[in-house]
PDB file of N, CA and C in Angstrom:
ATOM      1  N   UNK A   1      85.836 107.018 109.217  1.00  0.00           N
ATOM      2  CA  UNK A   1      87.125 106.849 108.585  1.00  0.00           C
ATOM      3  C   UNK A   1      88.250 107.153 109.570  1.00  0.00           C
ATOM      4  N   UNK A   2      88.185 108.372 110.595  1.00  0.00           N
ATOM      5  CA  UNK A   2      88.795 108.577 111.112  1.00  0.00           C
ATOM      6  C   UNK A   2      89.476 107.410 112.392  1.00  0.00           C
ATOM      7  N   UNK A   3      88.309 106.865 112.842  1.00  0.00           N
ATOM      8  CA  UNK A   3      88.639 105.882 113.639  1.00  0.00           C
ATOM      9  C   UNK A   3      89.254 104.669 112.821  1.00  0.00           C
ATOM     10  N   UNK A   4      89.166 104.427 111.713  1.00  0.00           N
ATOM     11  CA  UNK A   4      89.870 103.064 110.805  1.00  0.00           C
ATOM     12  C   UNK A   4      91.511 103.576 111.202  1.00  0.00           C
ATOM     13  N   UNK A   5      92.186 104.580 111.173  1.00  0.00           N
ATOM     14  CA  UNK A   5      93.115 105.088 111.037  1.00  0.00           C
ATOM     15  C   UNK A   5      93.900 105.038 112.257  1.00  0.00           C
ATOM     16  N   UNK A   6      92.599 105.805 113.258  1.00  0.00           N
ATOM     17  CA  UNK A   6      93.670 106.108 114.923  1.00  0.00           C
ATOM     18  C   UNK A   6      92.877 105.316 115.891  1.00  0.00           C
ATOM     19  N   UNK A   7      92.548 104.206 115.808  1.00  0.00           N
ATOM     20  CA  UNK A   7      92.035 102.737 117.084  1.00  0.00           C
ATOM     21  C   UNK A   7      92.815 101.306 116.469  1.00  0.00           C
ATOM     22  N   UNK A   8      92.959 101.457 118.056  1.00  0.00           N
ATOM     23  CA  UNK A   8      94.017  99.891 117.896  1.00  0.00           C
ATOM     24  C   UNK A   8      92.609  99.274 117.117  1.00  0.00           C
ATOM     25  N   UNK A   9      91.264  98.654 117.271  1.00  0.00           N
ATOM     26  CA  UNK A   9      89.970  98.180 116.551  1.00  0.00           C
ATOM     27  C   UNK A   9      90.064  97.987 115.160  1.00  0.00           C
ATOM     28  N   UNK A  10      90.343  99.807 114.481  1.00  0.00           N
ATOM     29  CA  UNK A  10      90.467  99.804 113.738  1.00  0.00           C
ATOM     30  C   UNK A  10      91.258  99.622 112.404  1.00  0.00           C
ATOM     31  N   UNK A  11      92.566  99.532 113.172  1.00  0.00           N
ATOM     32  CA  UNK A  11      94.308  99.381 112.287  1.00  0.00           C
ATOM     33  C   UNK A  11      93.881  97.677 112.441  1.00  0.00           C
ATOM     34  N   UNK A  12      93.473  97.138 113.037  1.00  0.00           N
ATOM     35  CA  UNK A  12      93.090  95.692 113.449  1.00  0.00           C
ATOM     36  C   UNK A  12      92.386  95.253 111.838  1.00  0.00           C
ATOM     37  N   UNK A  13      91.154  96.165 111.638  1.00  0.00           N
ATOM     38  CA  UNK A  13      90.490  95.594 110.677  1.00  0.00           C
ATOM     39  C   UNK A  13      90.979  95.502 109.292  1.00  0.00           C
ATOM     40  N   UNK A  14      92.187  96.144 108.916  1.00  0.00           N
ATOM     41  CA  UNK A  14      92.352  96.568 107.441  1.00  0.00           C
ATOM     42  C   UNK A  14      93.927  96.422 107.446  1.00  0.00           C
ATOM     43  N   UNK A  15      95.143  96.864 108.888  1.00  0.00           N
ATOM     44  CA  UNK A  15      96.156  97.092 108.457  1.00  0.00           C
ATOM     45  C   UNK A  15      97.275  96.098 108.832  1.00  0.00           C
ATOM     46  N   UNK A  16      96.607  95.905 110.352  1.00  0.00           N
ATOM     47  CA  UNK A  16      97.760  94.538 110.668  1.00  0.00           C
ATOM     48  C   UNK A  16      97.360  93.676 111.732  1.00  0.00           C
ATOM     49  N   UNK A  17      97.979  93.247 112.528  1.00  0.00           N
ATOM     50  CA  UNK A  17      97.039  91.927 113.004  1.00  0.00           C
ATOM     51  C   UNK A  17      96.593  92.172 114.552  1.00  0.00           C
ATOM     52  N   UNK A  18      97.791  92.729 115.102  1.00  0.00           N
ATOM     53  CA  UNK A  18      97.646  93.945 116.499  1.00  0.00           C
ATOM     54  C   UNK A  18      97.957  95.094 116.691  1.00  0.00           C
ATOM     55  N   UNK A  19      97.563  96.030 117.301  1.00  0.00           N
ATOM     56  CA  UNK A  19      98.217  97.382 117.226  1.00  0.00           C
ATOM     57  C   UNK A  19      97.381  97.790 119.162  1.00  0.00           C
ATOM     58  N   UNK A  20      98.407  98.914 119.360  1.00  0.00           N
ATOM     59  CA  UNK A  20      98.312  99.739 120.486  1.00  0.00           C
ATOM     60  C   UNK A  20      98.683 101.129 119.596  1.00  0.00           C
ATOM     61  N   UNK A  21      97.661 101.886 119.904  1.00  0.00           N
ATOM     62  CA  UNK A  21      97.441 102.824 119.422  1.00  0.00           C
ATOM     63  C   UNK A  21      97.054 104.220 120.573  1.00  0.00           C
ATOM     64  N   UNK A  22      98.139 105.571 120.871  1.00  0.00           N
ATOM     65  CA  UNK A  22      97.578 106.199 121.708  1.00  0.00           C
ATOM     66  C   UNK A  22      97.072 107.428 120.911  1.00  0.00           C
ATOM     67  N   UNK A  23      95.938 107.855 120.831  1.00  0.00           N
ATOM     68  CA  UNK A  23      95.257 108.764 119.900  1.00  0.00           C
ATOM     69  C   UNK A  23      95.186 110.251 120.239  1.00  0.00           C
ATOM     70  N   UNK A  24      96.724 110.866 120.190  1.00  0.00           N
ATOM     71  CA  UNK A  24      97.284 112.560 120.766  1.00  0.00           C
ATOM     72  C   UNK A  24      98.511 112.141 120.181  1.00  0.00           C
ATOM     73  N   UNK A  25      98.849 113.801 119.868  1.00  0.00           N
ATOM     74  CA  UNK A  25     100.054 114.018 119.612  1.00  0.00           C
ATOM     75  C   UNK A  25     101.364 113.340 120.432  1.00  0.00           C
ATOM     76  N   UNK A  26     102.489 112.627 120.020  1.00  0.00           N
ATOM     77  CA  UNK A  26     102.952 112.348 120.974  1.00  0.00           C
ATOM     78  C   UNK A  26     102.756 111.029 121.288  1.00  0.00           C
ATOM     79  N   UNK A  27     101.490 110.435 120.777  1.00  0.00           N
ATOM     80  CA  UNK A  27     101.432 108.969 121.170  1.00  0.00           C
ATOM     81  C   UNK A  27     102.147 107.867 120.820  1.00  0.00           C
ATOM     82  N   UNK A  28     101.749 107.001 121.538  1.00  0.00           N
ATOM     83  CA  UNK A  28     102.796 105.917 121.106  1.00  0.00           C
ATOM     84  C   UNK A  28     102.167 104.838 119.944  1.00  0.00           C
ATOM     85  N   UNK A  29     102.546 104.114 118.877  1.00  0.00           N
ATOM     86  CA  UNK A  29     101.946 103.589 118.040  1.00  0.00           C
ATOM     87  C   UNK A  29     102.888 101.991 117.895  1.00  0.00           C
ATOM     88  N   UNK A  30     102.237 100.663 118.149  1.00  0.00           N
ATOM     89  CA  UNK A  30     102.753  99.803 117.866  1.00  0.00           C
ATOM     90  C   UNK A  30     101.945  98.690 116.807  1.00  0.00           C
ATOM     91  N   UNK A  31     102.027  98.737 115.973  1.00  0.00           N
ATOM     92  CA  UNK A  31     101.820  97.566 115.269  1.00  0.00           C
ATOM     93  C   UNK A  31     102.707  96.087 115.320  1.00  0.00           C
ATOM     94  N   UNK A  32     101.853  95.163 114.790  1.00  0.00           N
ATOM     95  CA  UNK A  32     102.873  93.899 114.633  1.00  0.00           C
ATOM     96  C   UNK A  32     101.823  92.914 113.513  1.00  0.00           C
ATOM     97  N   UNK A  33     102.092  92.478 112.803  1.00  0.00           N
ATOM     98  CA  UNK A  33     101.687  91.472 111.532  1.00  0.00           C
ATOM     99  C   UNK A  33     103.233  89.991 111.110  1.00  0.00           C
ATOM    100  N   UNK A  34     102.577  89.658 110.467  1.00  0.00           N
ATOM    101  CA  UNK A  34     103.175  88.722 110.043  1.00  0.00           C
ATOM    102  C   UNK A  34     104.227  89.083 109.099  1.00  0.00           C
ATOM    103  N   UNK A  35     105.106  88.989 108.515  1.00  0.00           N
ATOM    104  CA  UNK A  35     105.926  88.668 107.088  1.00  0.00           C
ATOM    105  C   UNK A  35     105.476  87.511 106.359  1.00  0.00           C
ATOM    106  N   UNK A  36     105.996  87.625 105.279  1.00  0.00           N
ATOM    107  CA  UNK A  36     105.728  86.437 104.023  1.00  0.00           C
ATOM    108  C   UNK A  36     106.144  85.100 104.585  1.00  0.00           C
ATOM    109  N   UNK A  37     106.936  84.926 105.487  1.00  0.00           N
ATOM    110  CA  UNK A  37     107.045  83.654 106.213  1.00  0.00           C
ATOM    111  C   UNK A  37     106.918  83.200 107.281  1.00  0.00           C
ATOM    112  N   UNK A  38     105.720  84.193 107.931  1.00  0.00           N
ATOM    113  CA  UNK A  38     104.767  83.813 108.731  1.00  0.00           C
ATOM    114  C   UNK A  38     105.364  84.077 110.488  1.00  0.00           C
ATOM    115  N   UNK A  39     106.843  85.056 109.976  1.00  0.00           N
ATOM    116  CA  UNK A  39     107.421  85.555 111.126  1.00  0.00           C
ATOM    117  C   UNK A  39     106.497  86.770 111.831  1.00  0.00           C
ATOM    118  N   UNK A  40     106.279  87.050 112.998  1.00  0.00           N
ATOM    119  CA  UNK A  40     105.934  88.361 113.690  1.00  0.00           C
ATOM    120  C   UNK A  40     106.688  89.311 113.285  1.00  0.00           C
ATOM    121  N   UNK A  41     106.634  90.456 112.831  1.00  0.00           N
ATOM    122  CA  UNK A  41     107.415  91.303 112.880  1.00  0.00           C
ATOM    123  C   UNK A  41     106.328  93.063 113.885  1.00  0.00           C
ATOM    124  N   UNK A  42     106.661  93.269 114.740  1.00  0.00           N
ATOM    125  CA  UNK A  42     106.744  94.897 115.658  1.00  0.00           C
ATOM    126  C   UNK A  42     107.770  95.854 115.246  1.00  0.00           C
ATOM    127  N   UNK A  43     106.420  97.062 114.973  1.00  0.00           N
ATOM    128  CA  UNK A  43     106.858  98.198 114.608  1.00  0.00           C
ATOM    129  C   UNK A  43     106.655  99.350 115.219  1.00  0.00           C
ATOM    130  N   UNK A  44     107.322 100.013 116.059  1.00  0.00           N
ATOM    131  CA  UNK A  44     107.011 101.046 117.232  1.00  0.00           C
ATOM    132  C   UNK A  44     107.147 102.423 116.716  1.00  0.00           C
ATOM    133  N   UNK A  45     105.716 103.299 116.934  1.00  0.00           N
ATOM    134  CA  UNK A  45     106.386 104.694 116.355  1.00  0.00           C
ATOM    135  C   UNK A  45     105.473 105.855 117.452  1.00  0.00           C
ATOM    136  N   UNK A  46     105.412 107.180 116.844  1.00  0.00           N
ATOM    137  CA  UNK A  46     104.662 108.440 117.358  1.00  0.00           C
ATOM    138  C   UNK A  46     104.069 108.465 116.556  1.00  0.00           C
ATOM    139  N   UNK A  47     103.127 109.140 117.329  1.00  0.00           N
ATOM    140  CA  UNK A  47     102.192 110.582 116.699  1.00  0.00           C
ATOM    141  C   UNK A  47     102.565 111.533 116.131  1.00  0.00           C
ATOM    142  N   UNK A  48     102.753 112.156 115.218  1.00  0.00           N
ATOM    143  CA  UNK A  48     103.669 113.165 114.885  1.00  0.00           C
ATOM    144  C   UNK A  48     102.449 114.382 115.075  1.00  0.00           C
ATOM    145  N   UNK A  49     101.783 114.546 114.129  1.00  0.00           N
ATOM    146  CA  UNK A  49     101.020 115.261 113.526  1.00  0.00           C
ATOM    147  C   UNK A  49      99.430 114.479 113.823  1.00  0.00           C
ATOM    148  N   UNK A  50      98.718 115.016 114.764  1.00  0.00           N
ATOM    149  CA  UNK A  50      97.333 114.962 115.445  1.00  0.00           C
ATOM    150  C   UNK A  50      96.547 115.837 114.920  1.00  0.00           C
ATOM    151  N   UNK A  51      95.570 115.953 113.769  1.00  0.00           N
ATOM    152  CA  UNK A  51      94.434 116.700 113.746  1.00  0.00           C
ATOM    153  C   UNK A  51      92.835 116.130 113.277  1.00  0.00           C
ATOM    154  N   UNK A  52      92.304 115.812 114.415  1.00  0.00           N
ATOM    155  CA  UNK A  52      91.103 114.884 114.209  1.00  0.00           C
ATOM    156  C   UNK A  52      90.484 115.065 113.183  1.00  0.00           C
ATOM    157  N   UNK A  53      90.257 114.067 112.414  1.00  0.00           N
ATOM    158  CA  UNK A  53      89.669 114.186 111.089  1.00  0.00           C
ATOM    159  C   UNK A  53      90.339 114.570 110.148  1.00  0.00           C
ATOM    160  N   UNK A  54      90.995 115.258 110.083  1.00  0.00           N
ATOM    161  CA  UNK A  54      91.969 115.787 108.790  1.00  0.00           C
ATOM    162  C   UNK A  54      93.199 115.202 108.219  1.00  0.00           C
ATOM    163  N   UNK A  55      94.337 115.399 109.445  1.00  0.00           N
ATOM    164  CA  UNK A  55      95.531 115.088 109.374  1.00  0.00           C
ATOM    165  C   UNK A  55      96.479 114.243 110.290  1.00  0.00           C
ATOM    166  N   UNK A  56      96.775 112.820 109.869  1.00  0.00           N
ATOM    167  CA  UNK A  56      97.265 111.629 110.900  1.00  0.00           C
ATOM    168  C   UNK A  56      98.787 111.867 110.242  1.00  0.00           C
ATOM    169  N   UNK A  57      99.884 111.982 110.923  1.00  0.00           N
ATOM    170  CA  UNK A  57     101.694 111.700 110.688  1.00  0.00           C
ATOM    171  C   UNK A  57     101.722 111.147 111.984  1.00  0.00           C
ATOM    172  N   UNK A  58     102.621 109.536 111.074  1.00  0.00           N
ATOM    173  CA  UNK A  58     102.792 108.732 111.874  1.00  0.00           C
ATOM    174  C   UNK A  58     104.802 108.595 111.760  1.00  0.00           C
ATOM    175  N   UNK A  59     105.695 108.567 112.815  1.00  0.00           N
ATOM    176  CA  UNK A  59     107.173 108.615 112.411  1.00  0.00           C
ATOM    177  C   UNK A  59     107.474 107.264 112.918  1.00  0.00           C
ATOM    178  N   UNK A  60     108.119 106.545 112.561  1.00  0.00           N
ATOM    179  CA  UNK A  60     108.677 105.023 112.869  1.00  0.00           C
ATOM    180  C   UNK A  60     110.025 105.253 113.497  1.00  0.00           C
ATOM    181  N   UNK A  61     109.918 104.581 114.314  1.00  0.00           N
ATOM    182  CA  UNK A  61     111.145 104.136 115.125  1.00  0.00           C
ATOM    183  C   UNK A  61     112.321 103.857 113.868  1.00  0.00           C
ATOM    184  N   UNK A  62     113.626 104.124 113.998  1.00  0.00           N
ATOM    185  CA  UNK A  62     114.914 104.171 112.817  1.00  0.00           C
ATOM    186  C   UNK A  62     115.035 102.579 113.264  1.00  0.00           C
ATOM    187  N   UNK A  63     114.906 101.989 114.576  1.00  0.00           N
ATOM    188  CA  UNK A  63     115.555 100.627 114.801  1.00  0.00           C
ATOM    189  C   UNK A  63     114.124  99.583 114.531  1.00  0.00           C
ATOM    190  N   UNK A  64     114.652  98.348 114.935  1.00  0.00           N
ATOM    191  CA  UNK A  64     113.758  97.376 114.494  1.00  0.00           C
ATOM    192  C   UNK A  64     113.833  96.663 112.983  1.00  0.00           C
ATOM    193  N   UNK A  65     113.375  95.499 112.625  1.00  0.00           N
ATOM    194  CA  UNK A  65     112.825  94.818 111.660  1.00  0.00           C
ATOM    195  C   UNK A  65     112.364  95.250 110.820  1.00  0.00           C
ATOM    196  N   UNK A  66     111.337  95.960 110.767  1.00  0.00           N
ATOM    197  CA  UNK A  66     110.045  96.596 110.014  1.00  0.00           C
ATOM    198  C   UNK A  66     110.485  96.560 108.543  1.00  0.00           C
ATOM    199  N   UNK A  67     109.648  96.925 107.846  1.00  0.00           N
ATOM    200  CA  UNK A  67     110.001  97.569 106.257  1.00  0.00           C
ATOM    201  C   UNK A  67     109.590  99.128 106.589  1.00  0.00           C
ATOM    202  N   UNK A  68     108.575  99.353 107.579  1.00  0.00           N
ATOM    203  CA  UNK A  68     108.590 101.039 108.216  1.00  0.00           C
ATOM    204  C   UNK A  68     109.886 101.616 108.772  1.00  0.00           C
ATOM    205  N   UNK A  69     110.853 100.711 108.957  1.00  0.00           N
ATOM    206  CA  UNK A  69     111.655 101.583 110.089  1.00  0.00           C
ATOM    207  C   UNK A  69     112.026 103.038 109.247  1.00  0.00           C
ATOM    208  N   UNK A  70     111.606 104.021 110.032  1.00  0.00           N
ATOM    209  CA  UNK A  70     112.463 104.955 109.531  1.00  0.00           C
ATOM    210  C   UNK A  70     111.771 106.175 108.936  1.00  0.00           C
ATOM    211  N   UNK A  71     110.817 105.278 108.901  1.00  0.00           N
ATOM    212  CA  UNK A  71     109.977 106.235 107.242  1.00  0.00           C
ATOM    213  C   UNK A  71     108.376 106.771 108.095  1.00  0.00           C
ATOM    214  N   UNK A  72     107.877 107.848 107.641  1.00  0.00           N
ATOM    215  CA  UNK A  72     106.694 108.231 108.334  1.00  0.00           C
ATOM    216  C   UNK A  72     105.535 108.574 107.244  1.00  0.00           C
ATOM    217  N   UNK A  73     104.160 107.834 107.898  1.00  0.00           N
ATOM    218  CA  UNK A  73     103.234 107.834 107.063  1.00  0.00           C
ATOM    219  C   UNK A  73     102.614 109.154 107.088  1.00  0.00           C
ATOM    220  N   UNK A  74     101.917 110.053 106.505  1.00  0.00           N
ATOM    221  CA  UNK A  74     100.872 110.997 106.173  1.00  0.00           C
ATOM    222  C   UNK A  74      99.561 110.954 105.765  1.00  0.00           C
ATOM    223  N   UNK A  75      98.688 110.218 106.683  1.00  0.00           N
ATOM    224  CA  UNK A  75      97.241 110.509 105.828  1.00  0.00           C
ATOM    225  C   UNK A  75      96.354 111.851 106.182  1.00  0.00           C
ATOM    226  N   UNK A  76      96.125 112.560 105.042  1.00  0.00           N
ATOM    227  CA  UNK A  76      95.308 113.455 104.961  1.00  0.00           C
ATOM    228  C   UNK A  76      93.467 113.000 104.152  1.00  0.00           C
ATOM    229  N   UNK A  77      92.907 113.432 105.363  1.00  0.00           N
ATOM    230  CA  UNK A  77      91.251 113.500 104.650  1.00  0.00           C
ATOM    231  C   UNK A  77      90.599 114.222 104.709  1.00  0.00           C
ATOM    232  N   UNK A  78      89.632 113.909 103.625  1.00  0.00           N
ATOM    233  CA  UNK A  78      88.893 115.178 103.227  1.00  0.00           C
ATOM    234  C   UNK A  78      87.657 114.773 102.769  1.00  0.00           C
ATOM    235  N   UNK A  79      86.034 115.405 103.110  1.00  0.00           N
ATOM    236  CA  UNK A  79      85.397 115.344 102.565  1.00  0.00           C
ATOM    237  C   UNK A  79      84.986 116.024 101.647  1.00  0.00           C
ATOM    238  N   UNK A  80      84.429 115.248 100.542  1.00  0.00           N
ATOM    239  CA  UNK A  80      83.997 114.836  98.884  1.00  0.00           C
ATOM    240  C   UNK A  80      82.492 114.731  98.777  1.00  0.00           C
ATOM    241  N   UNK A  81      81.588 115.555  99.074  1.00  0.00           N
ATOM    242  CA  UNK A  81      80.007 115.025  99.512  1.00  0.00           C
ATOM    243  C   UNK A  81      79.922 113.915 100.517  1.00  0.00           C
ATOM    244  N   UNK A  82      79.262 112.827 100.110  1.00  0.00           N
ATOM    245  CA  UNK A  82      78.793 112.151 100.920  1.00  0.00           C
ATOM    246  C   UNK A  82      80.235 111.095 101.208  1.00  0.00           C
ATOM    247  N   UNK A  83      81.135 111.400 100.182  1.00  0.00           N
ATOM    248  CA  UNK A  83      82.339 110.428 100.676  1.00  0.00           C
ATOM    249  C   UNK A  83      83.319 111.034 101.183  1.00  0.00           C
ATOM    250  N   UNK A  84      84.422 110.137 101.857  1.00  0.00           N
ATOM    251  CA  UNK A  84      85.934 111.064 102.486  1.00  0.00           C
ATOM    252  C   UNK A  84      86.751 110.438 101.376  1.00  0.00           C
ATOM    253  N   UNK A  85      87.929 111.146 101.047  1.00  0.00           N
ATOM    254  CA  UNK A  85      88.998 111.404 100.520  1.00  0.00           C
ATOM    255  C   UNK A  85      89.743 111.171 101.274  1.00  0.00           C
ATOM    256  N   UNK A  86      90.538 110.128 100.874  1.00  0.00           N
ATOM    257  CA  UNK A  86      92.115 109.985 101.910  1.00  0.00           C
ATOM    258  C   UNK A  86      93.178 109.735 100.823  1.00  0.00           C
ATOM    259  N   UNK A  87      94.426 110.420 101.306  1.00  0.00           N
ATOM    260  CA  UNK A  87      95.636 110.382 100.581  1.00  0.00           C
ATOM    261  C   UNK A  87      96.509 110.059 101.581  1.00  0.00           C
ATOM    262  N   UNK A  88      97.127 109.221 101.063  1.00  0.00           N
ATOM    263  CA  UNK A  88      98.804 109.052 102.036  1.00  0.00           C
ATOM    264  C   UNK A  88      99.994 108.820 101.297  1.00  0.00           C
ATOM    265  N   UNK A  89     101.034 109.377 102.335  1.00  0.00           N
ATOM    266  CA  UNK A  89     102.377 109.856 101.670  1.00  0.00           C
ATOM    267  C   UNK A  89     103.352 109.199 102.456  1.00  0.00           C
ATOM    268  N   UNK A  90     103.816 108.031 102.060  1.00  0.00           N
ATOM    269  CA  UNK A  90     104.704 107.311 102.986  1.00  0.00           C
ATOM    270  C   UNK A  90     106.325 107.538 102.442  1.00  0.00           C
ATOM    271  N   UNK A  91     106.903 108.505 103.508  1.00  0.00           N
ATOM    272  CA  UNK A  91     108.139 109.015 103.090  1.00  0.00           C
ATOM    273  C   UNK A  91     109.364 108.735 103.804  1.00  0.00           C
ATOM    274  N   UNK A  92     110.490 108.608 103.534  1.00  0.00           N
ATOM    275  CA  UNK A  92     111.835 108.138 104.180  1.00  0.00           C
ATOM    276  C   UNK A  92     112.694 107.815 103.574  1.00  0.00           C
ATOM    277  N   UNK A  93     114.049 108.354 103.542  1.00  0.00           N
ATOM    278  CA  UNK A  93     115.480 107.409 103.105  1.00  0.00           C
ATOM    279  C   UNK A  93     114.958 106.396 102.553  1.00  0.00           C
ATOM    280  N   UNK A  94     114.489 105.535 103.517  1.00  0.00           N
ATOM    281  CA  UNK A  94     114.744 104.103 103.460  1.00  0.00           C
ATOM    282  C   UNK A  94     113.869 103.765 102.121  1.00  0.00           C
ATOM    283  N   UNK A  95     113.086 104.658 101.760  1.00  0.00           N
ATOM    284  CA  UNK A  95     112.550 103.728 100.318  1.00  0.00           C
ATOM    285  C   UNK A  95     113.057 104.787  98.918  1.00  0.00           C
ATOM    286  N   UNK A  96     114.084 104.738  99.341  1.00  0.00           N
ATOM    287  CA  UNK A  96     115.443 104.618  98.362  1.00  0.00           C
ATOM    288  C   UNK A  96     115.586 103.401  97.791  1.00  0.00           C
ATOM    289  N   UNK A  97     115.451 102.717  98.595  1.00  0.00           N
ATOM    290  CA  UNK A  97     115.465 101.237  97.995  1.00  0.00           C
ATOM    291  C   UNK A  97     114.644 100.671  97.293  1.00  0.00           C
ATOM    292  N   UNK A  98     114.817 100.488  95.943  1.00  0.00           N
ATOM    293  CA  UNK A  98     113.862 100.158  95.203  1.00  0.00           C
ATOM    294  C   UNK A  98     112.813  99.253  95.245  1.00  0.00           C
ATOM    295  N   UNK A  99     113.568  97.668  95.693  1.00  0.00           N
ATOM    296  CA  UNK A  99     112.743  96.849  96.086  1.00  0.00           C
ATOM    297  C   UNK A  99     111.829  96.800  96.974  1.00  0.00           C
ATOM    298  N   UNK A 100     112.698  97.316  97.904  1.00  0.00           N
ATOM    299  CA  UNK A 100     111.569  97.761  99.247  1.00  0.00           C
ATOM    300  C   UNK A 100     110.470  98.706  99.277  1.00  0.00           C
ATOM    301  N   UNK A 101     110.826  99.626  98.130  1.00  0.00           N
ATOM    302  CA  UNK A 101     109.593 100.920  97.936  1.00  0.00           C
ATOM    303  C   UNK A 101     108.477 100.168  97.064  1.00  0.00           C
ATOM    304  N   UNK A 102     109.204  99.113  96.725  1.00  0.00           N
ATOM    305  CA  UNK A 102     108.296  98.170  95.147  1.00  0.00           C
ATOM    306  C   UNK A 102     107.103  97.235  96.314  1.00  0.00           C
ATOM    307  N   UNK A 103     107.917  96.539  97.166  1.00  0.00           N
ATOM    308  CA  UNK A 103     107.426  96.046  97.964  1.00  0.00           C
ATOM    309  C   UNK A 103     106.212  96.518  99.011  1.00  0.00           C
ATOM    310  N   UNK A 104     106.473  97.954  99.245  1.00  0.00           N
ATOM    311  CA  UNK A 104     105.489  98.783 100.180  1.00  0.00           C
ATOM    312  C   UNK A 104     104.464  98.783  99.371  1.00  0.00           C
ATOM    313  N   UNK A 105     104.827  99.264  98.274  1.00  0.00           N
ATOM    314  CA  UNK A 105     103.955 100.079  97.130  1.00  0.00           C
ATOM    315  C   UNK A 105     102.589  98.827  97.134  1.00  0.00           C
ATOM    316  N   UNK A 106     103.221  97.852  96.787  1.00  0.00           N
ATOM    317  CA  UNK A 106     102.150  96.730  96.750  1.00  0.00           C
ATOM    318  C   UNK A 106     101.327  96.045  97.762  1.00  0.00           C
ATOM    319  N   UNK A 107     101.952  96.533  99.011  1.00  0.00           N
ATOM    320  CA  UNK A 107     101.150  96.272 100.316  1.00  0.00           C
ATOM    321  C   UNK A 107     100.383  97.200 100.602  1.00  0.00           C
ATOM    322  N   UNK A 108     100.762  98.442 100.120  1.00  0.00           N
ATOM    323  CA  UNK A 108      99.779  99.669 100.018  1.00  0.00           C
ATOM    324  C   UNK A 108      98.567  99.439  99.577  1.00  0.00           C
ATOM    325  N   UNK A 109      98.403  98.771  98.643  1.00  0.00           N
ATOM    326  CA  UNK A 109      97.988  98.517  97.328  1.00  0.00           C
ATOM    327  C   UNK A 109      96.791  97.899  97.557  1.00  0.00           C
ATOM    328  N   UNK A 110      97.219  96.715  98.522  1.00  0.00           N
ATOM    329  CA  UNK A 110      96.296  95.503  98.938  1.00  0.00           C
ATOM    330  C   UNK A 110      95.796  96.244 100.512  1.00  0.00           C
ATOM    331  N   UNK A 111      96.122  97.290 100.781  1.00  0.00           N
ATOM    332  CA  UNK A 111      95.656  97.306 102.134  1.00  0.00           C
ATOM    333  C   UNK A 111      95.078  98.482 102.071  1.00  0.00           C
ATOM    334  N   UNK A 112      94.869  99.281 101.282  1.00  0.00           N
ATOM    335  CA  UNK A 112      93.731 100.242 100.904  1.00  0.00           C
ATOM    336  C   UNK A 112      92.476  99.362 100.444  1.00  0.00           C
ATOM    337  N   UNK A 113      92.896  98.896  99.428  1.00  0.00           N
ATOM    338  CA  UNK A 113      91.752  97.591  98.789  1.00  0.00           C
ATOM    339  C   UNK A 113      91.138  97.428  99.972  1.00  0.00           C
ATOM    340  N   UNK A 114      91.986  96.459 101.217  1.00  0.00           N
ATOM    341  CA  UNK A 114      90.960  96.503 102.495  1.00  0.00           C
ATOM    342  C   UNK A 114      90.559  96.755 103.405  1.00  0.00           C
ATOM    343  N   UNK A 115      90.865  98.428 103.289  1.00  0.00           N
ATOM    344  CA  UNK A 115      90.275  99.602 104.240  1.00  0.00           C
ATOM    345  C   UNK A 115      88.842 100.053 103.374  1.00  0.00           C
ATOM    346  N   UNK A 116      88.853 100.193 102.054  1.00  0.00           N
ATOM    347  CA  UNK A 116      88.009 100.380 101.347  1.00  0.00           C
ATOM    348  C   UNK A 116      86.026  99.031 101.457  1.00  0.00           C
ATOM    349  N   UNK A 117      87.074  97.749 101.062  1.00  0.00           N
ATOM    350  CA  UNK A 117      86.287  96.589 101.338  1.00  0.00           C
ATOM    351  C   UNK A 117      85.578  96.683 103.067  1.00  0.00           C
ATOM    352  N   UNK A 118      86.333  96.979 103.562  1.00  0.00           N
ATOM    353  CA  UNK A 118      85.943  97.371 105.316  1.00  0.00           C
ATOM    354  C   UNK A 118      84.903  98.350 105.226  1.00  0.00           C
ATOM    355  N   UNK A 119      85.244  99.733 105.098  1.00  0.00           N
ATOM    356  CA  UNK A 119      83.940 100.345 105.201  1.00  0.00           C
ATOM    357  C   UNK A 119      83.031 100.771 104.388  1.00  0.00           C
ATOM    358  N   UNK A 120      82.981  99.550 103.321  1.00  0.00           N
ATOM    359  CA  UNK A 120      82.208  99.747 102.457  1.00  0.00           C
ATOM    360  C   UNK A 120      80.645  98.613 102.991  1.00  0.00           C
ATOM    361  N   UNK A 121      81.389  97.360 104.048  1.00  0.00           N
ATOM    362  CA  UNK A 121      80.336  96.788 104.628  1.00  0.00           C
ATOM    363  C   UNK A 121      78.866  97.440 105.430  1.00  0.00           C
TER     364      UNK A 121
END
């Protein structure tokens, strides 16, 4: 699970279409995927918070395109017996905005679905 999270490989399989991923505190994190109209959009951030296996904070760059700008993800995991537990907390100003938090919410939505579908193969 841990590697689905912090390898460019793995953000590949479930979250977006390329990523550079440096796996330490401090690293540098770039994703890039498509939009709904088939534009590229790059999203550049850190490492915030490094603790293998447990605890990934990711902070987004304030500039750029993104629907991330601004806002920083939190996944925490945990093992559950034979399964891991993951929670994430995607927080920022910016999803103040309703639509846009409506909008995440549902990409969330579909992209757990296929982190789940992923290592469930």
């Amino acid at each position: 699970m841990w590697k689905a999270l912090t390898t460019s490989e793995g953000l590949c399989q479930w979250l977006v279409d390329d990523a550079r991923f440096e796996g330490r505190k401090g690293g540098r994190v770039v994703v890039s995927a498509e939009d709904e109209a088939g534009n590229p959009i790059e999203e550049c951030g850190l490492v915030h918070t490094w603790r293998p296996t447990s605890h990934l904070e990711l902070a987004w760059d304030s500039i750029g395109k993104g629907p991330n700008k601004g806002t920083r993800w939190l996944f925490q995991l945990a093992r559950d017996g034979d399964e891991t537990r993951v929670s994430l907390v995607h927080s920022g100003s910016a999803l103040d905005d309703e639509m846009l938090r409506t909008m995440l919410e549902q990409d969330w939505s579909r992209s757990m679905r296929a982190l789940q579908e992923w290592l469930d193969e």
